[in-house]
Protein backbone atom coordinates (compact mmCIF):
# COMPACT_ATOMS: atom_id res chain seq x y z
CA UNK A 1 -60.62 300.13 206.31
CA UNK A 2 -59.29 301.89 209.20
CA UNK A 3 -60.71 300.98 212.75
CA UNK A 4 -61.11 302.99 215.73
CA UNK A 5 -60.32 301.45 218.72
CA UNK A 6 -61.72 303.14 222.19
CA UNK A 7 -59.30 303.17 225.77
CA UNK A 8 -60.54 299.41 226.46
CA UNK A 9 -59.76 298.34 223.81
CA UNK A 10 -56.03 299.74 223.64
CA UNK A 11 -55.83 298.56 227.21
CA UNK A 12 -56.84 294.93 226.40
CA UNK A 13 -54.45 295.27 223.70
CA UNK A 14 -51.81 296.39 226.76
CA UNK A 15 -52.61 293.65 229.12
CA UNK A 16 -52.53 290.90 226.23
CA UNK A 17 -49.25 291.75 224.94
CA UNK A 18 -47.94 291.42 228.37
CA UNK A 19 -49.84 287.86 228.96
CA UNK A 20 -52.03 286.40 226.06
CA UNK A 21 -52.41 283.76 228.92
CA UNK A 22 -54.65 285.39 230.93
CA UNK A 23 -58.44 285.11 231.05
CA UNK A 24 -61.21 287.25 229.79
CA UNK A 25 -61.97 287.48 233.82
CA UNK A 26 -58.55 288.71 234.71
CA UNK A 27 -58.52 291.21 231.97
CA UNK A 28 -61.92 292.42 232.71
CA UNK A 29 -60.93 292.79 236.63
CA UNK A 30 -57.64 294.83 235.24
CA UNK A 31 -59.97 296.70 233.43
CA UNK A 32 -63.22 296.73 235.00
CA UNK A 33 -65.19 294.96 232.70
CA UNK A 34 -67.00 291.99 232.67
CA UNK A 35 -65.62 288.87 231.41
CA UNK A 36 -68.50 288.57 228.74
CA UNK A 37 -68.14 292.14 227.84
CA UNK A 38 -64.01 291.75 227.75
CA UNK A 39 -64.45 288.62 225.58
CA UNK A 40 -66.66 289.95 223.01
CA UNK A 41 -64.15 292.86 223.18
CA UNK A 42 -61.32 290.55 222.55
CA UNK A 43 -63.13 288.87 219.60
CA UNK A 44 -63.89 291.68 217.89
CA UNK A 45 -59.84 292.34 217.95
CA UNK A 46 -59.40 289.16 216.41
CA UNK A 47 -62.60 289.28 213.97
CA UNK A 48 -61.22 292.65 212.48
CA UNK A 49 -57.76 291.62 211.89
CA UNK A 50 -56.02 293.99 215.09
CA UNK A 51 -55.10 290.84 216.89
CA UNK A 52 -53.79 288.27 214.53
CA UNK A 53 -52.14 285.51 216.45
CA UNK A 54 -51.15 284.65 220.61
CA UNK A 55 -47.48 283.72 220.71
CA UNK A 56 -44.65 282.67 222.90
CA UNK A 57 -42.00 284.30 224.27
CA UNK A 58 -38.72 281.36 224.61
CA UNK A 59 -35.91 282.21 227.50
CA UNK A 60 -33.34 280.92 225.00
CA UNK A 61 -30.76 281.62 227.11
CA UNK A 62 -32.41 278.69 229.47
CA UNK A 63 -31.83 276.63 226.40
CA UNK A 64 -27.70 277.75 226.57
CA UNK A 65 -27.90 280.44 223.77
CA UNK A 66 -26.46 283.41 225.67
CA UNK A 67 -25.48 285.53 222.69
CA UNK A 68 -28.60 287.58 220.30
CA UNK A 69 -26.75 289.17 217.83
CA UNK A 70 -27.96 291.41 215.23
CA UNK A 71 -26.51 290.91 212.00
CA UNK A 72 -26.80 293.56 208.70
CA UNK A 73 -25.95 292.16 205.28
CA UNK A 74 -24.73 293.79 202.36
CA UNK A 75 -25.17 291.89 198.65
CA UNK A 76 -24.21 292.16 195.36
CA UNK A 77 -26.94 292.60 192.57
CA UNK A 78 -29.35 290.34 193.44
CA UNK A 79 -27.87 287.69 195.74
CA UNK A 80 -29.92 288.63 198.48
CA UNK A 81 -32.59 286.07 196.99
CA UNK A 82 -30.00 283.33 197.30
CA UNK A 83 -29.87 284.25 201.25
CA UNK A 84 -33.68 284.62 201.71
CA UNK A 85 -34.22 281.01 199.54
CA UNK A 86 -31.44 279.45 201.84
CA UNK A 87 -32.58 280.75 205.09
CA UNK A 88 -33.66 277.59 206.47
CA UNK A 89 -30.48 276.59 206.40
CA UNK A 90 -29.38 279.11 209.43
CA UNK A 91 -31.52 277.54 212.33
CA UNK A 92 -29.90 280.80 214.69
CA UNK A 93 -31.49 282.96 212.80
CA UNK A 94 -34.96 284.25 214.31
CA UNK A 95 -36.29 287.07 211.91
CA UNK A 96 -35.32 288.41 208.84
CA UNK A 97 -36.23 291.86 207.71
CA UNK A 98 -35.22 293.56 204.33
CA UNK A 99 -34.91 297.45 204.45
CA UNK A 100 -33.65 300.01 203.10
CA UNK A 101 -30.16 302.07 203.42
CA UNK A 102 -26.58 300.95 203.54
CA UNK A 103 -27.65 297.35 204.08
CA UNK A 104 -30.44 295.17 202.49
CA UNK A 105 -31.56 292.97 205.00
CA UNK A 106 -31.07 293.02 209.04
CA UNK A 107 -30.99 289.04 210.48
CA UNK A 108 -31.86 288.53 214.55
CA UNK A 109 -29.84 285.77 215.96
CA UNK A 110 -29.23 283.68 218.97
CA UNK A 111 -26.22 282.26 219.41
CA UNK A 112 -24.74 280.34 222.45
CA UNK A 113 -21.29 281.86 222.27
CA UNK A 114 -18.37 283.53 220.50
CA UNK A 115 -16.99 280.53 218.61
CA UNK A 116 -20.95 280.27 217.05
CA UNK A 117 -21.35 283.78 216.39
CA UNK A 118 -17.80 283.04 214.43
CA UNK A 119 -19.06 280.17 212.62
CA UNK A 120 -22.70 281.34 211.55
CA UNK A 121 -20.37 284.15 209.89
CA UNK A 122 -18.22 282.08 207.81
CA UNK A 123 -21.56 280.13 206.68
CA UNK A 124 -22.90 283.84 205.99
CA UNK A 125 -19.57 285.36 204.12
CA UNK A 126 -20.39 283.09 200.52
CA UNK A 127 -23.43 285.10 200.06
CA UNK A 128 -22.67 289.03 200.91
CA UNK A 129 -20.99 291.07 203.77
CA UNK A 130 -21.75 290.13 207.27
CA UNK A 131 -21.91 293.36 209.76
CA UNK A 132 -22.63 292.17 213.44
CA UNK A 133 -24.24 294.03 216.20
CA UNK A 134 -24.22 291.94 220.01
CA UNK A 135 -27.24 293.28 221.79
CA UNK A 136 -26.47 293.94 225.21
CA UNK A 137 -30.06 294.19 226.77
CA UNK A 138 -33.28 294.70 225.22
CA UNK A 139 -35.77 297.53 226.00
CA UNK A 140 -39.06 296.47 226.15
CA UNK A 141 -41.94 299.47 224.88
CA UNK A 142 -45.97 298.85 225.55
CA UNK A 143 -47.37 301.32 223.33
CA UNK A 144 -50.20 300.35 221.09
């Protein structure tokens, strides 16, 4: 079922992916709503699926990792499963996605140098090819 969302609604949906910290009164001020009005707004959201968790955002580099690294894997057959069943086993890895084109799945990393990046590829080379990406700086888009 498809569900059509009005301009407060994609504007709540603005503000919260900002700060999922902030109150139904601070969004409704933003917005100028009430707060009751704002939070029955905000649990429809979450009643019809749009909003499906609050998360975090971690400054990993506060935490010494100073390297994300995007990482593209090629496999033989099917030994892709082998990498998705042992992925707990690669702590620096963040998200996982499997696509399609040249590559099979796509790996975000953090990393807190060179010499880790190095090693995390030498525990990735037994099961495919390892292609690595460093991201320089990240571009941050608030559309809905």
């Amino acid at each position: 079922m498809k569900i059509t969302l009005d301009d407060f609604d994609h504007k709540i949906l603005q503000i919260l992916r900002k700060n999922s910290r902030l109150s139904y009164a601070e969004i409704g001020r933003i917005i100028s709503l009430s707060q009751s009005a704002t939070k029955e707004r905000v649990m429809n959201l979450i009643d019809n699926g749009i909003i499906r968790q609050f998360s975090m955002e971690i400054d990993y580099q506060k935490l010494g990792y100073d390297l994300k690294v995007l990482i593209s894997m090629k496999f033989k057959n099917d030994d892709f499963r082998k990498f998705i069943a042992d992925l707990e086993k690669f702590p620096e890895v963040l998200n996982c996605k499997r696509v399609t084109g040249e590559y099979c799945l796509i790996t975000e990393c953090i990393l807190r140098d060179s010499s880790h990046l190095e090693n995390l590829i030498d525990r990735l080379i037994p099961y495919g090819i390892p292609t690595t990406s460093i991201q320089l700086s990240e571009i941050s888009l608030q559309k809905i």
